[in-house]
C-alpha atoms as a PDB file:
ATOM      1  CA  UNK A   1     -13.952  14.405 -20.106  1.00  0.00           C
ATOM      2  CA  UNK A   2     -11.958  10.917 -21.220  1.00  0.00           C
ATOM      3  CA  UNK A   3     -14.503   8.181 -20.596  1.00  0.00           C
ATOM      4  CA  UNK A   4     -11.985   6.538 -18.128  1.00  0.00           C
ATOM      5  CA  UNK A   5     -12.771   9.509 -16.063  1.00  0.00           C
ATOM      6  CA  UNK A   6     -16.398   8.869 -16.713  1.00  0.00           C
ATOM      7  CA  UNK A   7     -16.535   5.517 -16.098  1.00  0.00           C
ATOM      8  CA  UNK A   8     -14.456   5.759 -12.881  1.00  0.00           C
ATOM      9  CA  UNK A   9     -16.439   8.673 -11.677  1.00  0.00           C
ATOM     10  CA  UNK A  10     -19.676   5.844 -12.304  1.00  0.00           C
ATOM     11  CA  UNK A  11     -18.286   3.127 -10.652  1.00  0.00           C
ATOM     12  CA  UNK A  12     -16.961   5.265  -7.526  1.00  0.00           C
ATOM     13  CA  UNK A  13     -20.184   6.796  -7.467  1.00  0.00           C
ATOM     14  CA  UNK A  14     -21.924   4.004  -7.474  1.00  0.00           C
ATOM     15  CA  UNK A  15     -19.529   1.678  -5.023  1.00  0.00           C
ATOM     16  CA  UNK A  16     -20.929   4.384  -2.305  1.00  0.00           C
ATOM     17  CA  UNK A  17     -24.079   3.152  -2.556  1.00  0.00           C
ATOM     18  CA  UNK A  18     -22.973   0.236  -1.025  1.00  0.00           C
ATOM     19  CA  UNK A  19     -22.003   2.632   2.105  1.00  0.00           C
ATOM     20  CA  UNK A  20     -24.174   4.125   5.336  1.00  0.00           C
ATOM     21  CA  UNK A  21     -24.489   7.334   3.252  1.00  0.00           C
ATOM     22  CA  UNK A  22     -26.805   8.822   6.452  1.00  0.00           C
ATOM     23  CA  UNK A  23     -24.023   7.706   8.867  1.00  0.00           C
ATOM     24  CA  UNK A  24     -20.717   8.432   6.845  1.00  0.00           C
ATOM     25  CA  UNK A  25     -21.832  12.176   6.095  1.00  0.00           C
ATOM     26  CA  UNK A  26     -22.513  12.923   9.897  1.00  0.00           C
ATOM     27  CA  UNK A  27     -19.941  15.112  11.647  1.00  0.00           C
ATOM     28  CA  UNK A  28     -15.893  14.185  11.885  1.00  0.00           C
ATOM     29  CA  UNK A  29     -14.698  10.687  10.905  1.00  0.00           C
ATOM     30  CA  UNK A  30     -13.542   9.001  14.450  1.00  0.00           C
ATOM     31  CA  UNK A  31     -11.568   6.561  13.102  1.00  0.00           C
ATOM     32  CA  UNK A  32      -9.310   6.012   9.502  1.00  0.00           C
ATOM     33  CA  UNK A  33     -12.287   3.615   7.646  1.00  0.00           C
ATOM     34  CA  UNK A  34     -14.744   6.438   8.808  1.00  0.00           C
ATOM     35  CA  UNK A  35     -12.757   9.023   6.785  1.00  0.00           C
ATOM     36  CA  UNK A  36     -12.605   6.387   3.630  1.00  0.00           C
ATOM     37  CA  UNK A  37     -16.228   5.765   3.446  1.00  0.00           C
ATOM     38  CA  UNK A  38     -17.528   9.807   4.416  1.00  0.00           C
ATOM     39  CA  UNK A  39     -15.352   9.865   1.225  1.00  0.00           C
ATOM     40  CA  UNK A  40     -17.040   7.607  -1.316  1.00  0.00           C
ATOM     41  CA  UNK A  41     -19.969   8.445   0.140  1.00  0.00           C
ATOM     42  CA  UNK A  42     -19.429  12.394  -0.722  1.00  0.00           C
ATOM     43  CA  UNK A  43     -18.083  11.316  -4.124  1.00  0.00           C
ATOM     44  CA  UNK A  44     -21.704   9.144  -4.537  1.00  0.00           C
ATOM     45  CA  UNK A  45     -24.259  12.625  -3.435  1.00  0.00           C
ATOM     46  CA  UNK A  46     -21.657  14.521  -5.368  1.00  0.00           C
ATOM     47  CA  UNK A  47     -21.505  16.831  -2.805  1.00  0.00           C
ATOM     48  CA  UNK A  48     -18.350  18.716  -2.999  1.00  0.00           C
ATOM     49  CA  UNK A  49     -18.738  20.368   0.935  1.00  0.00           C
ATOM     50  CA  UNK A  50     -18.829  17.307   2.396  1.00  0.00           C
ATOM     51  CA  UNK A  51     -16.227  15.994   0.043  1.00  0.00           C
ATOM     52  CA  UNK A  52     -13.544  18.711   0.756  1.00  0.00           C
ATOM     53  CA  UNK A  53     -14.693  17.901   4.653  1.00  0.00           C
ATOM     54  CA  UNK A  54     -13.381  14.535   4.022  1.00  0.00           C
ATOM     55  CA  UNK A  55     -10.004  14.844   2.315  1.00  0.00           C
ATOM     56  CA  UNK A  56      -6.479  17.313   3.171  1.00  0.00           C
ATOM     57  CA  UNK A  57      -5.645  20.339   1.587  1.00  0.00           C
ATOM     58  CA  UNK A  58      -2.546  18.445  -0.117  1.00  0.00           C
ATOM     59  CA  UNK A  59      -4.931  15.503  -1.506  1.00  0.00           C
ATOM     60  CA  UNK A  60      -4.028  13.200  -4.573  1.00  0.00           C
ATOM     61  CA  UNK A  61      -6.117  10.935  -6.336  1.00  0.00           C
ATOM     62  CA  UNK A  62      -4.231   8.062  -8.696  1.00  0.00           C
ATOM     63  CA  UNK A  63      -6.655   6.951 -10.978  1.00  0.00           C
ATOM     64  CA  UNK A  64      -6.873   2.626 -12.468  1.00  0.00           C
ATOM     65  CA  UNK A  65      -4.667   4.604 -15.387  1.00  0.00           C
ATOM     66  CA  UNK A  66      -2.097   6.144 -13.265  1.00  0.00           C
ATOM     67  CA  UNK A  67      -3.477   9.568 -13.919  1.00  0.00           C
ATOM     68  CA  UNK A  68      -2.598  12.118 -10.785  1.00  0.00           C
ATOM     69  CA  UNK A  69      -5.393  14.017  -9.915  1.00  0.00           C
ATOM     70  CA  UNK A  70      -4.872  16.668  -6.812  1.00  0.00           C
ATOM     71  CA  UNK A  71      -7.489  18.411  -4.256  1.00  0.00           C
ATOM     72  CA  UNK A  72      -9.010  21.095  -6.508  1.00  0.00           C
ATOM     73  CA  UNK A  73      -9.032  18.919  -9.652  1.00  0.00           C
ATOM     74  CA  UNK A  74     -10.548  16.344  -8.028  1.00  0.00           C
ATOM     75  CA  UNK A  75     -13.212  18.538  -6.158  1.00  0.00           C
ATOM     76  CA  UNK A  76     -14.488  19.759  -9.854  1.00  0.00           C
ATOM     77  CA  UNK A  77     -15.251  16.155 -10.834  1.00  0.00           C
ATOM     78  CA  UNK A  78     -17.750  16.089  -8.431  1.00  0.00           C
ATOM     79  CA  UNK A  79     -19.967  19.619  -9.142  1.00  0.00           C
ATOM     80  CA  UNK A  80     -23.597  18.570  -8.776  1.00  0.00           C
ATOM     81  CA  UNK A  81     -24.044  19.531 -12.560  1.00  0.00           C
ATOM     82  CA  UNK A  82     -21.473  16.452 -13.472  1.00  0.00           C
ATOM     83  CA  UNK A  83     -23.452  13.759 -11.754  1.00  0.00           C
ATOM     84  CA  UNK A  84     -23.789  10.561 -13.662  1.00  0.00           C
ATOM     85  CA  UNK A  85     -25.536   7.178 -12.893  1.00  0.00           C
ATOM     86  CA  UNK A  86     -23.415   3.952 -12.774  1.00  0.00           C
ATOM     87  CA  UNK A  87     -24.025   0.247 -12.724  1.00  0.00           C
ATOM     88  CA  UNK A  88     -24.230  -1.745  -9.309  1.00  0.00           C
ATOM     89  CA  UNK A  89     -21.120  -1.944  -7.341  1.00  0.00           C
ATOM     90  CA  UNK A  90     -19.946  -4.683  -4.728  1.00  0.00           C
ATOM     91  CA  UNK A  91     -17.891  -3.240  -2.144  1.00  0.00           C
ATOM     92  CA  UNK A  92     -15.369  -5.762  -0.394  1.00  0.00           C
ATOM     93  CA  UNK A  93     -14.032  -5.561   3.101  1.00  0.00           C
ATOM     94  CA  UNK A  94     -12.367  -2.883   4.399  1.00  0.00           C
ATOM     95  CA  UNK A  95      -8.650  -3.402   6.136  1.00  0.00           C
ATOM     96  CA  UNK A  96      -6.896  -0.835   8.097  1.00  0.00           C
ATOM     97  CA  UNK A  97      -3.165  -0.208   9.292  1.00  0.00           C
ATOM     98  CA  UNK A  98      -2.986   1.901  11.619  1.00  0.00           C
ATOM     99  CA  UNK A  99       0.818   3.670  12.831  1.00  0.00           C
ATOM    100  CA  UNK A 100       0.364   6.881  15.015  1.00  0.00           C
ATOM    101  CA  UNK A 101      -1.762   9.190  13.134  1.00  0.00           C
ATOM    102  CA  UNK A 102      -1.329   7.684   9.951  1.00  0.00           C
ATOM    103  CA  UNK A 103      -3.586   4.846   8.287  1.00  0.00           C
ATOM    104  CA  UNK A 104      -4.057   3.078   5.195  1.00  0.00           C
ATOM    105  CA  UNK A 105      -7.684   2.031   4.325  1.00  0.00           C
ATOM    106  CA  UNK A 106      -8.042  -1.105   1.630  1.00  0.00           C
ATOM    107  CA  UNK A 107     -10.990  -2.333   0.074  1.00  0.00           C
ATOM    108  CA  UNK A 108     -12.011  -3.494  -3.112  1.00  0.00           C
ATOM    109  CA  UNK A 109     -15.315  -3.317  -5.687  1.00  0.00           C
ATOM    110  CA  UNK A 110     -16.700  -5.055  -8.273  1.00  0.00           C
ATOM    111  CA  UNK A 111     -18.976  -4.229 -10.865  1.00  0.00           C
ATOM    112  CA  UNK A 112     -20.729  -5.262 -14.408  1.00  0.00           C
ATOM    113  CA  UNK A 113     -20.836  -3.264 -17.784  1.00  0.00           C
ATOM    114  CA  UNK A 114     -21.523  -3.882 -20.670  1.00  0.00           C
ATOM    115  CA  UNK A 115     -21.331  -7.705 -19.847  1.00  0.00           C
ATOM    116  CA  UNK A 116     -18.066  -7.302 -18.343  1.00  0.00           C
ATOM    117  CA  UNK A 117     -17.112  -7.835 -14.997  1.00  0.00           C
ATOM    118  CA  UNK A 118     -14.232  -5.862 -13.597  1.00  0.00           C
ATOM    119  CA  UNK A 119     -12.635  -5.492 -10.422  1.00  0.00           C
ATOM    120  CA  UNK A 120     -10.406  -2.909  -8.111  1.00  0.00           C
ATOM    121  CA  UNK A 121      -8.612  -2.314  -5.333  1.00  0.00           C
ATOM    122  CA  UNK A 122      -8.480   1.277  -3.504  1.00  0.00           C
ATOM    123  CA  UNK A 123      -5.927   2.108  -1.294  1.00  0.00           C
ATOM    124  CA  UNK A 124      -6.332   5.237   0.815  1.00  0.00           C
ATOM    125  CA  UNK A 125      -4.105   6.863   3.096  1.00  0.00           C
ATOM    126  CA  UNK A 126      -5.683   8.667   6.072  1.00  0.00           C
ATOM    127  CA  UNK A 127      -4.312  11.001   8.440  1.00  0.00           C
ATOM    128  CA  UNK A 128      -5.339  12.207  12.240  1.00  0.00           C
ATOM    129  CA  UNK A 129      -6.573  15.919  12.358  1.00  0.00           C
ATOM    130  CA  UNK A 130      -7.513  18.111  15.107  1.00  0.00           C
ATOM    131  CA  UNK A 131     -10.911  17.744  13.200  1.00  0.00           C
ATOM    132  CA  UNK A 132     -10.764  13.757  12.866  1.00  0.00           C
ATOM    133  CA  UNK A 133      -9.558  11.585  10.459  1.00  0.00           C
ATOM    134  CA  UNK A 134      -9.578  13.051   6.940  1.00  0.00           C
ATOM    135  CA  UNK A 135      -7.945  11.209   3.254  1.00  0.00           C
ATOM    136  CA  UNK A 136      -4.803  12.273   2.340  1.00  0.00           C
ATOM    137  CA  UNK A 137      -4.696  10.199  -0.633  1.00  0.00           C
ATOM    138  CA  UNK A 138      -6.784   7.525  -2.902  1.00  0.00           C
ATOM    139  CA  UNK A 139      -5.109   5.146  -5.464  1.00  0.00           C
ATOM    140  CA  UNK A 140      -7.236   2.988  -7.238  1.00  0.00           C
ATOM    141  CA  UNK A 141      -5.728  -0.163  -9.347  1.00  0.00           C
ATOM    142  CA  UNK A 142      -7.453  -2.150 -12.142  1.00  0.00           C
ATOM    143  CA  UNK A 143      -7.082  -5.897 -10.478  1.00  0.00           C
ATOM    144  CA  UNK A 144      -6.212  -8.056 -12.693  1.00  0.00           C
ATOM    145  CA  UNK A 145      -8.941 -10.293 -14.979  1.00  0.00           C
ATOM    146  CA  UNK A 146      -9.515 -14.020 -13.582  1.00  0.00           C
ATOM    147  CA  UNK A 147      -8.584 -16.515 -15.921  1.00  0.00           C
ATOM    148  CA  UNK A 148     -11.277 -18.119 -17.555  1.00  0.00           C
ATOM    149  CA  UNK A 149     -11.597 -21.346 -18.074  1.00  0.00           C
END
């Protein structure tokens, strides 16, 4: 596996952390931000059931390097056998624009490695099922470096 899948399996994994694991995993998501963070918080146990609960049958995942990932691929990233540990992750704020039964879920994460502090943004589109809100979609973008002064 490249090691930008590695290290962006690592930091997902470890921005659920940040998340109500008990309370994300527990039955349908009620509303769009529910969805996102049942989600990471599959992606963090590696626990492709509850993952595949959480996302569409036509699912794509953009990686930070523009890589397209889509529902079966990105289900075998997360087999139990592939979990790997991660460094800390700050999870921002999550924003939600809601039309009909359609949403997109925003948040961002930070994290340190290696003595390097990086940032990104994840934008997630969720969609209204007869079984609850469930991701159609994930994007994640590198944010750009602060200057320093």
């Amino acid at each position: 596996m490249p090691s930008s899948k590695r290290l962006t399996l690592r930091c997902l994994g470890m921005l659920a952390l940040s998340l109500a694991i008990g309370h994300a995993m527990a039955g349908p998501a009620d509303t769009p931000e529910a969805a996102a963070r049942q989600y990471l918080a599959a992606e963090k146990a590696f626990n492709v059931a509850a993952l595949e609960d959480a996302i569409t049958p036509g699912f794509v995942e953009i990686s930070p390097r523009g890589e397209i990932d889509e529902h079966d691929k990105v289900l075998s990233f997360y087999a139990p056998d592939k979990k790997v540990d991660g460094p800390a992750v700050e999870l921002g704020e999550f924003r939600t624009r809601t039309s009909g039964d359609t949403a997109v879920v925003t948040t961002t994460f930070s994290y340190a490695m290696k003595g390097r502090s990086t940032s990104l943004t994840v934008g997630m589109t969720a969609t209204h099922t007869a079984d609850g809100w469930k991701l159609a979609s994930a994007q994640y973008t590198l944010a750009k470096p602060a200057p320093v002064n």
